[in-house]
PDB file of N, CA and C in Angstrom:
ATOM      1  N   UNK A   1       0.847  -1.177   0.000  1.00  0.00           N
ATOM      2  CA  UNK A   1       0.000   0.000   0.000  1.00  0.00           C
ATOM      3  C   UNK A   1       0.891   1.238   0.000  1.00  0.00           C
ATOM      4  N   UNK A   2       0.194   1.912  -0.830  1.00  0.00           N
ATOM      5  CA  UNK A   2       0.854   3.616  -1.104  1.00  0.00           C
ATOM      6  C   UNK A   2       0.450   4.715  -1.239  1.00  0.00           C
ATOM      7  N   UNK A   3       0.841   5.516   0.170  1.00  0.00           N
ATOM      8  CA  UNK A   3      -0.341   6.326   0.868  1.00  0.00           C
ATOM      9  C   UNK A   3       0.451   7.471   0.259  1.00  0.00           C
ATOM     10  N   UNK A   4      -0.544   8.724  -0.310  1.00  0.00           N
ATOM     11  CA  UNK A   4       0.058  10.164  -0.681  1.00  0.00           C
ATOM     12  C   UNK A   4      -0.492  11.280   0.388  1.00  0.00           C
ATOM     13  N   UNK A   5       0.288  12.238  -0.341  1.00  0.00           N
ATOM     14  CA  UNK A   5      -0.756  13.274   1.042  1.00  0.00           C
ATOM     15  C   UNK A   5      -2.128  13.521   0.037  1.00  0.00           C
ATOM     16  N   UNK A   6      -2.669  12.859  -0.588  1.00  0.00           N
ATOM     17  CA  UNK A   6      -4.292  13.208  -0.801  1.00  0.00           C
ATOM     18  C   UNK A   6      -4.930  11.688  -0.019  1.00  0.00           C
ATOM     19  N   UNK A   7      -4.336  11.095   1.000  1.00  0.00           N
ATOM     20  CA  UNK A   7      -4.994   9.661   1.213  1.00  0.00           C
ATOM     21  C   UNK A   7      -6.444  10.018   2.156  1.00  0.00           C
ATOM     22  N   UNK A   8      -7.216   9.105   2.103  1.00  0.00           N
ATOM     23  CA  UNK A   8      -8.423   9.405   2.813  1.00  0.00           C
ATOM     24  C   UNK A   8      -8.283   8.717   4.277  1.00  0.00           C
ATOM     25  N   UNK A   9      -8.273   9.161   5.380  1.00  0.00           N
ATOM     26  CA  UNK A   9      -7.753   8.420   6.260  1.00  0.00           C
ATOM     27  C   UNK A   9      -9.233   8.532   6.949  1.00  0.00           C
ATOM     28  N   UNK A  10      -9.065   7.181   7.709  1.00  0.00           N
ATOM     29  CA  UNK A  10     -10.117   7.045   8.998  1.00  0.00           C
ATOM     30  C   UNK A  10      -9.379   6.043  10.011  1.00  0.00           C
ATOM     31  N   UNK A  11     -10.239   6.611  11.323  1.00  0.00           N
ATOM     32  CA  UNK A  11      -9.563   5.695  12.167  1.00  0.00           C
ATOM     33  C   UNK A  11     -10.597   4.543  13.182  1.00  0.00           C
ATOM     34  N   UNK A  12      -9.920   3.783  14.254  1.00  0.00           N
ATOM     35  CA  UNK A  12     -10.699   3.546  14.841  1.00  0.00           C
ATOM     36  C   UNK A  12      -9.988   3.345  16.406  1.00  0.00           C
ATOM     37  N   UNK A  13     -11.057   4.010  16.889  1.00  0.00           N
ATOM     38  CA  UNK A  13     -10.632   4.952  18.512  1.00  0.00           C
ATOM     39  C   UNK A  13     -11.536   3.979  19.163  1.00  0.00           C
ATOM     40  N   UNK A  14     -10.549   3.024  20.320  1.00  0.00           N
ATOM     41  CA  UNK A  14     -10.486   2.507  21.360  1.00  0.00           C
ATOM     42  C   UNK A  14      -9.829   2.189  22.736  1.00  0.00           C
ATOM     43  N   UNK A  15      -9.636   1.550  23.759  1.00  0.00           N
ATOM     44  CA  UNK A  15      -9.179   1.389  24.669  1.00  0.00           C
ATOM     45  C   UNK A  15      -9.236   0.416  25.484  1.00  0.00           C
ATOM     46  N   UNK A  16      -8.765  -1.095  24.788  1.00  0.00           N
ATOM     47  CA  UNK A  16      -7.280  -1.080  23.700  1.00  0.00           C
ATOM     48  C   UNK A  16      -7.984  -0.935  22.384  1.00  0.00           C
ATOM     49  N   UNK A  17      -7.160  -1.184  22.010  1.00  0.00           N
ATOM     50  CA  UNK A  17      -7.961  -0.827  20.311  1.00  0.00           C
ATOM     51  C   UNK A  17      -6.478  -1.720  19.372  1.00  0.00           C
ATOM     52  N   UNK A  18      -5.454  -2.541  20.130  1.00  0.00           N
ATOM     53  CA  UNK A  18      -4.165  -3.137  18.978  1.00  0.00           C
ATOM     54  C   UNK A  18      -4.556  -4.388  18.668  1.00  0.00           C
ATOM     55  N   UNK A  19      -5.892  -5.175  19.248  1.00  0.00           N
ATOM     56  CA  UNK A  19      -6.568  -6.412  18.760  1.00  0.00           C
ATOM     57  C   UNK A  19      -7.482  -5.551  17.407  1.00  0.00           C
ATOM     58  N   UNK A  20      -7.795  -4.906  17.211  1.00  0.00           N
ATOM     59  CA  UNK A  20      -8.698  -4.323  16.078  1.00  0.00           C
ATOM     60  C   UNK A  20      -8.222  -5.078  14.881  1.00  0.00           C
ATOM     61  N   UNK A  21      -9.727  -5.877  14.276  1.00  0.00           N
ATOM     62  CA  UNK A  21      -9.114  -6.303  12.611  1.00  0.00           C
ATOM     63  C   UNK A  21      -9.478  -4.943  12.073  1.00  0.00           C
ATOM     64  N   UNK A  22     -10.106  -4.045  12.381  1.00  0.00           N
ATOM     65  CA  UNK A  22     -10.723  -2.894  11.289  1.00  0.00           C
ATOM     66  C   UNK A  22      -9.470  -2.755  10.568  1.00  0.00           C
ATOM     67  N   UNK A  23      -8.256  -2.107  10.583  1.00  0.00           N
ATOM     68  CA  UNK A  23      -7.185  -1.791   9.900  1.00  0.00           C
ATOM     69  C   UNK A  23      -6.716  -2.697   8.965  1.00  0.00           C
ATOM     70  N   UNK A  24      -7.057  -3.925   9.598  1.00  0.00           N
ATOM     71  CA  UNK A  24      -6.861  -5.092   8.317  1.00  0.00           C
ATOM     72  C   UNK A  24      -7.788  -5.352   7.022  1.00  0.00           C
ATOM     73  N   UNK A  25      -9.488  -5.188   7.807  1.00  0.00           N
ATOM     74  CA  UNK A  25     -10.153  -5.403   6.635  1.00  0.00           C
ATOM     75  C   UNK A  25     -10.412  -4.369   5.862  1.00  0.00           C
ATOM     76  N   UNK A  26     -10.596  -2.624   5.922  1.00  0.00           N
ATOM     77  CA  UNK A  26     -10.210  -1.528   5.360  1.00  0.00           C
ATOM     78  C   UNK A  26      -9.338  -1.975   4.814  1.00  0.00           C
ATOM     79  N   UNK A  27      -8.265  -2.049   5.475  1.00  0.00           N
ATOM     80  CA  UNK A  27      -6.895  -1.966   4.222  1.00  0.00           C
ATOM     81  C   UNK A  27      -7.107  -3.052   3.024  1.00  0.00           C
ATOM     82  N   UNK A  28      -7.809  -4.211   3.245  1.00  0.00           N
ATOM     83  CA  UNK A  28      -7.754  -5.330   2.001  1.00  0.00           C
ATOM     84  C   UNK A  28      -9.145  -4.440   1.140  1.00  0.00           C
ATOM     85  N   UNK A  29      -9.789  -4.032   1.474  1.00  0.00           N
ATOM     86  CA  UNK A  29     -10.827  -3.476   0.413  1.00  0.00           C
ATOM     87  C   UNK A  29     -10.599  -2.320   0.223  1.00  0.00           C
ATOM     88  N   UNK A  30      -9.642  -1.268   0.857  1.00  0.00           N
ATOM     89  CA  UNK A  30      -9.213   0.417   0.220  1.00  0.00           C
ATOM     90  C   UNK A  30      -7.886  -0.594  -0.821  1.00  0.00           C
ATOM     91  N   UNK A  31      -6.664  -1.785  -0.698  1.00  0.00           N
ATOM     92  CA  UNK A  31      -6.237  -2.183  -2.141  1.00  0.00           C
ATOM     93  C   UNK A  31      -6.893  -2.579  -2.602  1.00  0.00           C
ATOM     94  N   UNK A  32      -7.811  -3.392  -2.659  1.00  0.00           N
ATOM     95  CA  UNK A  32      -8.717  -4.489  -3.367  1.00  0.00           C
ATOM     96  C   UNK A  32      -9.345  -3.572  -4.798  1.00  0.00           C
ATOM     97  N   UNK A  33     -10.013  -2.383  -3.758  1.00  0.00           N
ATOM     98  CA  UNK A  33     -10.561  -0.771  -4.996  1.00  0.00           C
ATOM     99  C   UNK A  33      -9.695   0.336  -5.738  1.00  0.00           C
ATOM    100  N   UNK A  34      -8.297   0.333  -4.944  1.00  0.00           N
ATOM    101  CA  UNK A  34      -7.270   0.639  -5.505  1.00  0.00           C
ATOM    102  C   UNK A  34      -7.625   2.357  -5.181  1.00  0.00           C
ATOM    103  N   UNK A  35      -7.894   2.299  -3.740  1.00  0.00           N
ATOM    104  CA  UNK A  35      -8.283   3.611  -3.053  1.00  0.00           C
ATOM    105  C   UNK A  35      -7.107   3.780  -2.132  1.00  0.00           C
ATOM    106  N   UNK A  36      -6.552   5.269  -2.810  1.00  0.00           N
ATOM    107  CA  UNK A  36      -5.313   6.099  -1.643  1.00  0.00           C
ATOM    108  C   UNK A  36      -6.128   6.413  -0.372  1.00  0.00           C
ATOM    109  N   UNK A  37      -5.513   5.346   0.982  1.00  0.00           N
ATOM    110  CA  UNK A  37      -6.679   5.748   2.127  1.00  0.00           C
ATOM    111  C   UNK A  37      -5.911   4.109   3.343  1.00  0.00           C
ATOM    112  N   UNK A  38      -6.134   4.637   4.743  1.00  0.00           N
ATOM    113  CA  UNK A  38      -6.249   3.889   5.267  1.00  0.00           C
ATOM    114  C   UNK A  38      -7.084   3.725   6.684  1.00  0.00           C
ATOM    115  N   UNK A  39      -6.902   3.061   7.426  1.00  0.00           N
ATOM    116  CA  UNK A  39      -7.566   2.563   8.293  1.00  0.00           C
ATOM    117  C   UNK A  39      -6.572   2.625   9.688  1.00  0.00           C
ATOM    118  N   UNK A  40      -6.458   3.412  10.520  1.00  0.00           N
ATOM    119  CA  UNK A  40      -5.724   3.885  11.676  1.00  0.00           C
ATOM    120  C   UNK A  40      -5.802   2.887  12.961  1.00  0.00           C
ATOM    121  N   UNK A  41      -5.344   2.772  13.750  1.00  0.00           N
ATOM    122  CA  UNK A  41      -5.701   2.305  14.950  1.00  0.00           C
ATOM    123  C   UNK A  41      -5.333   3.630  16.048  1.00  0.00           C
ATOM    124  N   UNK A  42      -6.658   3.866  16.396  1.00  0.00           N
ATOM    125  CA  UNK A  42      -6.138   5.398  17.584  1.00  0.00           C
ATOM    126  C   UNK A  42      -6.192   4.695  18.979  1.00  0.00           C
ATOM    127  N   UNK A  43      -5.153   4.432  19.793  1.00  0.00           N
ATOM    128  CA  UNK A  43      -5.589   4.110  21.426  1.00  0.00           C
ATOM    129  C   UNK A  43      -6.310   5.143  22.024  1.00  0.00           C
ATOM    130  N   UNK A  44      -6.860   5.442  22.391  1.00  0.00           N
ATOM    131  CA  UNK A  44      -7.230   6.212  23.773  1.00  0.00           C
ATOM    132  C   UNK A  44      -7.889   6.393  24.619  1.00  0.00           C
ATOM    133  N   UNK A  45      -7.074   6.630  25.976  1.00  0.00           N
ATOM    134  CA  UNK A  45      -7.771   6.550  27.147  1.00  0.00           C
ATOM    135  C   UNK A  45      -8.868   7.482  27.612  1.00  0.00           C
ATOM    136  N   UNK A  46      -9.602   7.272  28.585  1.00  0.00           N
ATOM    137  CA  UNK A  46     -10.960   8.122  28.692  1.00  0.00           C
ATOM    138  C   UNK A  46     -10.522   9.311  28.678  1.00  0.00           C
ATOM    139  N   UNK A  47      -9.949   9.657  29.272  1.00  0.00           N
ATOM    140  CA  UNK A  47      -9.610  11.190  29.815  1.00  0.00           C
ATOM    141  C   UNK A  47      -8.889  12.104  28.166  1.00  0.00           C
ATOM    142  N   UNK A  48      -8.288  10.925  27.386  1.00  0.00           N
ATOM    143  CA  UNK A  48      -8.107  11.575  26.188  1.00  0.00           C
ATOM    144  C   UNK A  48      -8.775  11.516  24.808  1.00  0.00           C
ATOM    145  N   UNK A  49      -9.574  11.142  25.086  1.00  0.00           N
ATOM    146  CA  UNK A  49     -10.622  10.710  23.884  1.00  0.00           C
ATOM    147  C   UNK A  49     -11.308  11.806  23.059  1.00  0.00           C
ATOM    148  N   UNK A  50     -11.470  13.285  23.848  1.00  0.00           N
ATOM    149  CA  UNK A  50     -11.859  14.219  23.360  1.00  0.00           C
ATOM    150  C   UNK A  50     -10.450  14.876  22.294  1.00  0.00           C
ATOM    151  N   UNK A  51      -9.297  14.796  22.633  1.00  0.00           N
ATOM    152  CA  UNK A  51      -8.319  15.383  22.343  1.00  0.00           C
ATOM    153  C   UNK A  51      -7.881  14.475  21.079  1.00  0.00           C
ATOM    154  N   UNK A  52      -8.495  13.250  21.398  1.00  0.00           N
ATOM    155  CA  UNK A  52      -8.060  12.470  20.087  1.00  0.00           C
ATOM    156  C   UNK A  52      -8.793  12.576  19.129  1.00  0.00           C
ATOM    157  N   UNK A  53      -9.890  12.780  19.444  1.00  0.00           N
ATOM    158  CA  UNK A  53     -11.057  13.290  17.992  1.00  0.00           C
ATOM    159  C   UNK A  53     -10.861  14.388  17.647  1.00  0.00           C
ATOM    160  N   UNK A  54     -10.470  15.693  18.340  1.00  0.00           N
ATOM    161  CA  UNK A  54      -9.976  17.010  17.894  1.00  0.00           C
ATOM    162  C   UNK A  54      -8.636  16.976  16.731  1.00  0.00           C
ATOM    163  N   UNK A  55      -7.680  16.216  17.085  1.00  0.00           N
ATOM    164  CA  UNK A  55      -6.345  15.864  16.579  1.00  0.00           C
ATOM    165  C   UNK A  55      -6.590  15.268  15.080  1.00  0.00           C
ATOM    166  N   UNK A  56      -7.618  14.144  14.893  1.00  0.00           N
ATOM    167  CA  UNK A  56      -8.281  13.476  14.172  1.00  0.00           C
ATOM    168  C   UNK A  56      -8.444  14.385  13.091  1.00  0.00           C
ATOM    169  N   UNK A  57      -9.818  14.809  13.358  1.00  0.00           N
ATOM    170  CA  UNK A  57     -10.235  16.319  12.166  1.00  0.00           C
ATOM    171  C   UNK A  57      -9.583  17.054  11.892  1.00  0.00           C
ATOM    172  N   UNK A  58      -8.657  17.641  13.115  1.00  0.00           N
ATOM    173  CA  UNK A  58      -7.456  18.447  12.544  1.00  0.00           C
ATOM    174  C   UNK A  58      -6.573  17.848  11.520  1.00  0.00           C
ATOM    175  N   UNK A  59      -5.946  16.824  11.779  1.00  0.00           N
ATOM    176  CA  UNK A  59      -5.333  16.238  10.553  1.00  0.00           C
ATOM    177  C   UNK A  59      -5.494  15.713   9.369  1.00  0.00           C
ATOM    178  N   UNK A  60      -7.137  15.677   9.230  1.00  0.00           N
ATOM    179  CA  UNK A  60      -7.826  15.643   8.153  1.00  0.00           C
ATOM    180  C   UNK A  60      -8.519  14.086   7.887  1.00  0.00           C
ATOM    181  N   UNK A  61      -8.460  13.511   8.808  1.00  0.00           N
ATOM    182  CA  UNK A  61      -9.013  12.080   8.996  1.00  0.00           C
ATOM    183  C   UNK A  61     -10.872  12.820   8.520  1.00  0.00           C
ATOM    184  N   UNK A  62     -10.745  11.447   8.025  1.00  0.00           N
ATOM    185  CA  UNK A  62     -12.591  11.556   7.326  1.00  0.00           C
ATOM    186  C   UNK A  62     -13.718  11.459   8.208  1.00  0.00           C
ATOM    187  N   UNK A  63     -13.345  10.590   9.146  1.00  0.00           N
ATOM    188  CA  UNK A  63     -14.093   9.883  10.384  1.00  0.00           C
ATOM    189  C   UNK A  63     -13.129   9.118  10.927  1.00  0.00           C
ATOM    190  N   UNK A  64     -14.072   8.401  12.142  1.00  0.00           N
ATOM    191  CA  UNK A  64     -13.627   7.414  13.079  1.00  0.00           C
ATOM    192  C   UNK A  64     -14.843   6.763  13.697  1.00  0.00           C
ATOM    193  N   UNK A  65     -14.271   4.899  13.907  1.00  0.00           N
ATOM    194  CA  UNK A  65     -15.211   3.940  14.315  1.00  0.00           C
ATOM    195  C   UNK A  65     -14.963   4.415  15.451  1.00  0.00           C
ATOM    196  N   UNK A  66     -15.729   4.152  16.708  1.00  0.00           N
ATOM    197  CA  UNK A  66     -15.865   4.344  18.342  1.00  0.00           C
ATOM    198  C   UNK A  66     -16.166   2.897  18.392  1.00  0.00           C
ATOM    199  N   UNK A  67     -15.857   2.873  19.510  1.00  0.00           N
ATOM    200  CA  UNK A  67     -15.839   1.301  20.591  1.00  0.00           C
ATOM    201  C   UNK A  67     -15.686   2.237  21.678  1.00  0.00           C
ATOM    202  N   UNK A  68     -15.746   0.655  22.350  1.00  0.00           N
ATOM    203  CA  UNK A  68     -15.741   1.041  23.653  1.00  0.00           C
ATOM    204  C   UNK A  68     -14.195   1.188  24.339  1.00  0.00           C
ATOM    205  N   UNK A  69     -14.045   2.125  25.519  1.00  0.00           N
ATOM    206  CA  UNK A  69     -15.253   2.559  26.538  1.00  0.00           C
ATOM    207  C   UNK A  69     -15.900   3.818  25.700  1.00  0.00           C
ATOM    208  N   UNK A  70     -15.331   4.098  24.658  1.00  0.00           N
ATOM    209  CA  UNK A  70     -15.521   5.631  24.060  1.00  0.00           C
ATOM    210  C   UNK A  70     -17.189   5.808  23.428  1.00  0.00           C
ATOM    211  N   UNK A  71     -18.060   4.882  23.637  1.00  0.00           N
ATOM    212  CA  UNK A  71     -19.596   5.490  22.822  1.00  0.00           C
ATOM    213  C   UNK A  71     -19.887   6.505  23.355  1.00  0.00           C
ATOM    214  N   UNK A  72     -20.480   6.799  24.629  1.00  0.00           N
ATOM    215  CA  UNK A  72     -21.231   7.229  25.312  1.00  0.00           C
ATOM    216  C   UNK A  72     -20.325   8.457  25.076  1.00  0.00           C
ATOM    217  N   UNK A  73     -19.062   8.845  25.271  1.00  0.00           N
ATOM    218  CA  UNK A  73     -18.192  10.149  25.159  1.00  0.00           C
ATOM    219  C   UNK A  73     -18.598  10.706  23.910  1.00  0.00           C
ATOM    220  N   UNK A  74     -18.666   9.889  22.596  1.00  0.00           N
ATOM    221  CA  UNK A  74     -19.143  10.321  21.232  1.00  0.00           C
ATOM    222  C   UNK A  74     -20.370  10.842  21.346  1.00  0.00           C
ATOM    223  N   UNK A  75     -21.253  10.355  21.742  1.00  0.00           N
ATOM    224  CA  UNK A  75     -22.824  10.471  21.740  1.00  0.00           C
ATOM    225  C   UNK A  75     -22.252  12.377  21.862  1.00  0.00           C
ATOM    226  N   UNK A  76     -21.898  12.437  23.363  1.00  0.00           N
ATOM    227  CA  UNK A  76     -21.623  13.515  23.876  1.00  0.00           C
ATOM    228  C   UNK A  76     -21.223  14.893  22.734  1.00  0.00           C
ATOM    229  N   UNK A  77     -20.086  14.439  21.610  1.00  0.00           N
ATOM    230  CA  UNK A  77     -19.604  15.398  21.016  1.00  0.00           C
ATOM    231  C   UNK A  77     -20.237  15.052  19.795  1.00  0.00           C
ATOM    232  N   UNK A  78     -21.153  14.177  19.414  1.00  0.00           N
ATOM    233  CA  UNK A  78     -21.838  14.708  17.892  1.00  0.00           C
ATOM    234  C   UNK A  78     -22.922  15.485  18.164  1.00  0.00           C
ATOM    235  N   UNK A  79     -23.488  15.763  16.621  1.00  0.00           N
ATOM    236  CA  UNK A  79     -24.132  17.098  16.454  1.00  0.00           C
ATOM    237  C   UNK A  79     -25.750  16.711  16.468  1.00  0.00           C
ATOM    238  N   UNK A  80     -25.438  14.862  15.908  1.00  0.00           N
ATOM    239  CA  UNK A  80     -26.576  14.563  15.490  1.00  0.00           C
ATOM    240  C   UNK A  80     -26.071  13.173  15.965  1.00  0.00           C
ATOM    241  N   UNK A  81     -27.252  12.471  16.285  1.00  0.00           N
ATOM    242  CA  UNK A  81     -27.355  11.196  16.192  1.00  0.00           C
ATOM    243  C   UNK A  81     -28.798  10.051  15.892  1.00  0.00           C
ATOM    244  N   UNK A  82     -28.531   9.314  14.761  1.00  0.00           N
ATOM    245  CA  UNK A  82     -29.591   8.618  14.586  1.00  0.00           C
ATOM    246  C   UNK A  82     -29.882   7.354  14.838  1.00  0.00           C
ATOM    247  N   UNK A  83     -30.976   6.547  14.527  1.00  0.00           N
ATOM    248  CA  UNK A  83     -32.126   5.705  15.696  1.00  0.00           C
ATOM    249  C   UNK A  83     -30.757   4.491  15.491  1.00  0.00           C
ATOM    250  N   UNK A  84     -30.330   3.962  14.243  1.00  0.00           N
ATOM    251  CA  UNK A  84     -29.131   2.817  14.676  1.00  0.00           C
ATOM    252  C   UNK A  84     -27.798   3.073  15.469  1.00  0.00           C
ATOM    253  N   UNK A  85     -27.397   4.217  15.793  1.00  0.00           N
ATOM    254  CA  UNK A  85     -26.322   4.270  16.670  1.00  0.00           C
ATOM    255  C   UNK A  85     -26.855   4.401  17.996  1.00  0.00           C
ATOM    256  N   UNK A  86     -28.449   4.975  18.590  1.00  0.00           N
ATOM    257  CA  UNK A  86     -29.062   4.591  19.710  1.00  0.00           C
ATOM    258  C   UNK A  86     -29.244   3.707  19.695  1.00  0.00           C
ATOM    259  N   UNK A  87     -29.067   2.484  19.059  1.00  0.00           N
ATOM    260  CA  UNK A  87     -29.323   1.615  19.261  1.00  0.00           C
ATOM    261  C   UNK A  87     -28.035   0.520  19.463  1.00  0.00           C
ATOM    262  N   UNK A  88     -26.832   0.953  18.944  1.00  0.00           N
ATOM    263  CA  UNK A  88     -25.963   0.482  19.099  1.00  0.00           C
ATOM    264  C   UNK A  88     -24.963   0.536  20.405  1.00  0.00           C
ATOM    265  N   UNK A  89     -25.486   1.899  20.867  1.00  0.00           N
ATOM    266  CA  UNK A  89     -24.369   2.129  22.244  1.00  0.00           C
ATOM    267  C   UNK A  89     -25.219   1.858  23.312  1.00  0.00           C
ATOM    268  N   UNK A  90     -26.195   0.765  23.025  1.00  0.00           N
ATOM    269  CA  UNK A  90     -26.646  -0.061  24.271  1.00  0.00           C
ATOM    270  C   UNK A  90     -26.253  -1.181  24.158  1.00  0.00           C
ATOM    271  N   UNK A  91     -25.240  -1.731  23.079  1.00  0.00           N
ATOM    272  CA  UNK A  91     -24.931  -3.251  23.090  1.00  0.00           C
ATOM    273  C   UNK A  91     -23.318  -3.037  23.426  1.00  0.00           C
ATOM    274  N   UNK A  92     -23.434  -4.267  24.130  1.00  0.00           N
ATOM    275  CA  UNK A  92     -21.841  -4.207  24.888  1.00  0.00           C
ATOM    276  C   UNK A  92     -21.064  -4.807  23.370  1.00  0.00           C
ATOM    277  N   UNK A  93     -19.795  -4.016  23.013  1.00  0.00           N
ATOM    278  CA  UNK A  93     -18.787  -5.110  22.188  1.00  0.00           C
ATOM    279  C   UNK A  93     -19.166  -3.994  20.520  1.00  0.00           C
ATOM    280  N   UNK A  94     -20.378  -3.387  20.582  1.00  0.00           N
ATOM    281  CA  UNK A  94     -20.438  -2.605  19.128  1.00  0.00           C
ATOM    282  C   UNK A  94     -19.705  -1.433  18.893  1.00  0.00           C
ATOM    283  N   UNK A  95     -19.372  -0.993  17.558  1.00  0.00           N
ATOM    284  CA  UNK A  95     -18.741   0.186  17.465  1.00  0.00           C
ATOM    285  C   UNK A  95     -19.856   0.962  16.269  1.00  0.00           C
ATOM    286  N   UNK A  96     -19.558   2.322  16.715  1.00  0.00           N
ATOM    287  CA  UNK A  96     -19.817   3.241  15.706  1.00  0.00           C
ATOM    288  C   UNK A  96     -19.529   4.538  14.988  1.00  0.00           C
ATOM    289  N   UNK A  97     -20.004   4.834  13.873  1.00  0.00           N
ATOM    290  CA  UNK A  97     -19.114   5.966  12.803  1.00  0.00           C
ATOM    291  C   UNK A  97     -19.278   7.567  13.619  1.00  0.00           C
ATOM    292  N   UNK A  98     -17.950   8.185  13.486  1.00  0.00           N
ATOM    293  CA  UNK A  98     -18.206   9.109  13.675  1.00  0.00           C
ATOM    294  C   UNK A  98     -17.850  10.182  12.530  1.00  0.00           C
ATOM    295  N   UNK A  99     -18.161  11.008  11.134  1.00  0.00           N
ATOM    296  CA  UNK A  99     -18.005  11.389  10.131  1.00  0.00           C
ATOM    297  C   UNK A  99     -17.662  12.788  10.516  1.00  0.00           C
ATOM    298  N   UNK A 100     -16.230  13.645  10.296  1.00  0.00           N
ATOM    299  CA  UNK A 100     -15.972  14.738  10.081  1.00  0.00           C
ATOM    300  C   UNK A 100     -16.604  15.517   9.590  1.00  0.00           C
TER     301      UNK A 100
END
C-alpha cells in the first residue's frame, strides 16, 4: 500500500484498540478498490478521547469507528445522532461511525 498526502484516512478509537481487525479489513478493500486511504488504529484513554477526535479532524481524517469505553463520550460530542447508533451504544462489544 501507497499512501500520498491526498490519502483518505479514517480511524478507529479505542481502549485497547491493537486487537482491532478494522485496519486489516479496510486496508484489504481500500487495495482491493485501488483507493489512496487507510484505516488507523487510535488508542485512547478516557480522559483523552476528546483530544483524540480534535487531533483526528485536525489532521484531516474523514471519520472514526468508536468502541468502547468511548460510545457514550461520542454520543456527547456529535451534532446529530440517529435511531441505529441509539441503538448500538446499548450493546456491549459494538462500534460506531463518527463522520468529520
Amino acid at each position: 500500500m501507497t499512501l500520498t498526502g491526498k490519502a483518505k484516512l479514517a480511524g478507529i478509537i479505542g481502549w485497547p484498540v491493537a486487537h482491532s481487525l478494522s485496519p486489516v479489513l479496510h486496508g484489504h478493500w481500500l487495495t482491493e478498490y485501488g483507493i489512496d486511504g487507510a484505516m488507523v488504529p487510535l488508542a485512547a484513554g478516557r480522559e483523552d478521547f476528546t483530544a483524540v477526535i480534535d487531533g483526528a479532524r485536525r489532521a484531516g481524517f474523514k471519520g472514526v469507528n468508536v468502541t468502547v469505553p468511548h460510545k457514550e463520550a461520542a454520543f456527547a460530542l456529535a451534532h446529530t445522532v440517529d435511531g441505529p447508533a441509539k441503538a448500538a451504544v446499548a450493546r456491549s462489544g459494538c462500534y460506531w461511525t463518527m463522520a468529520f
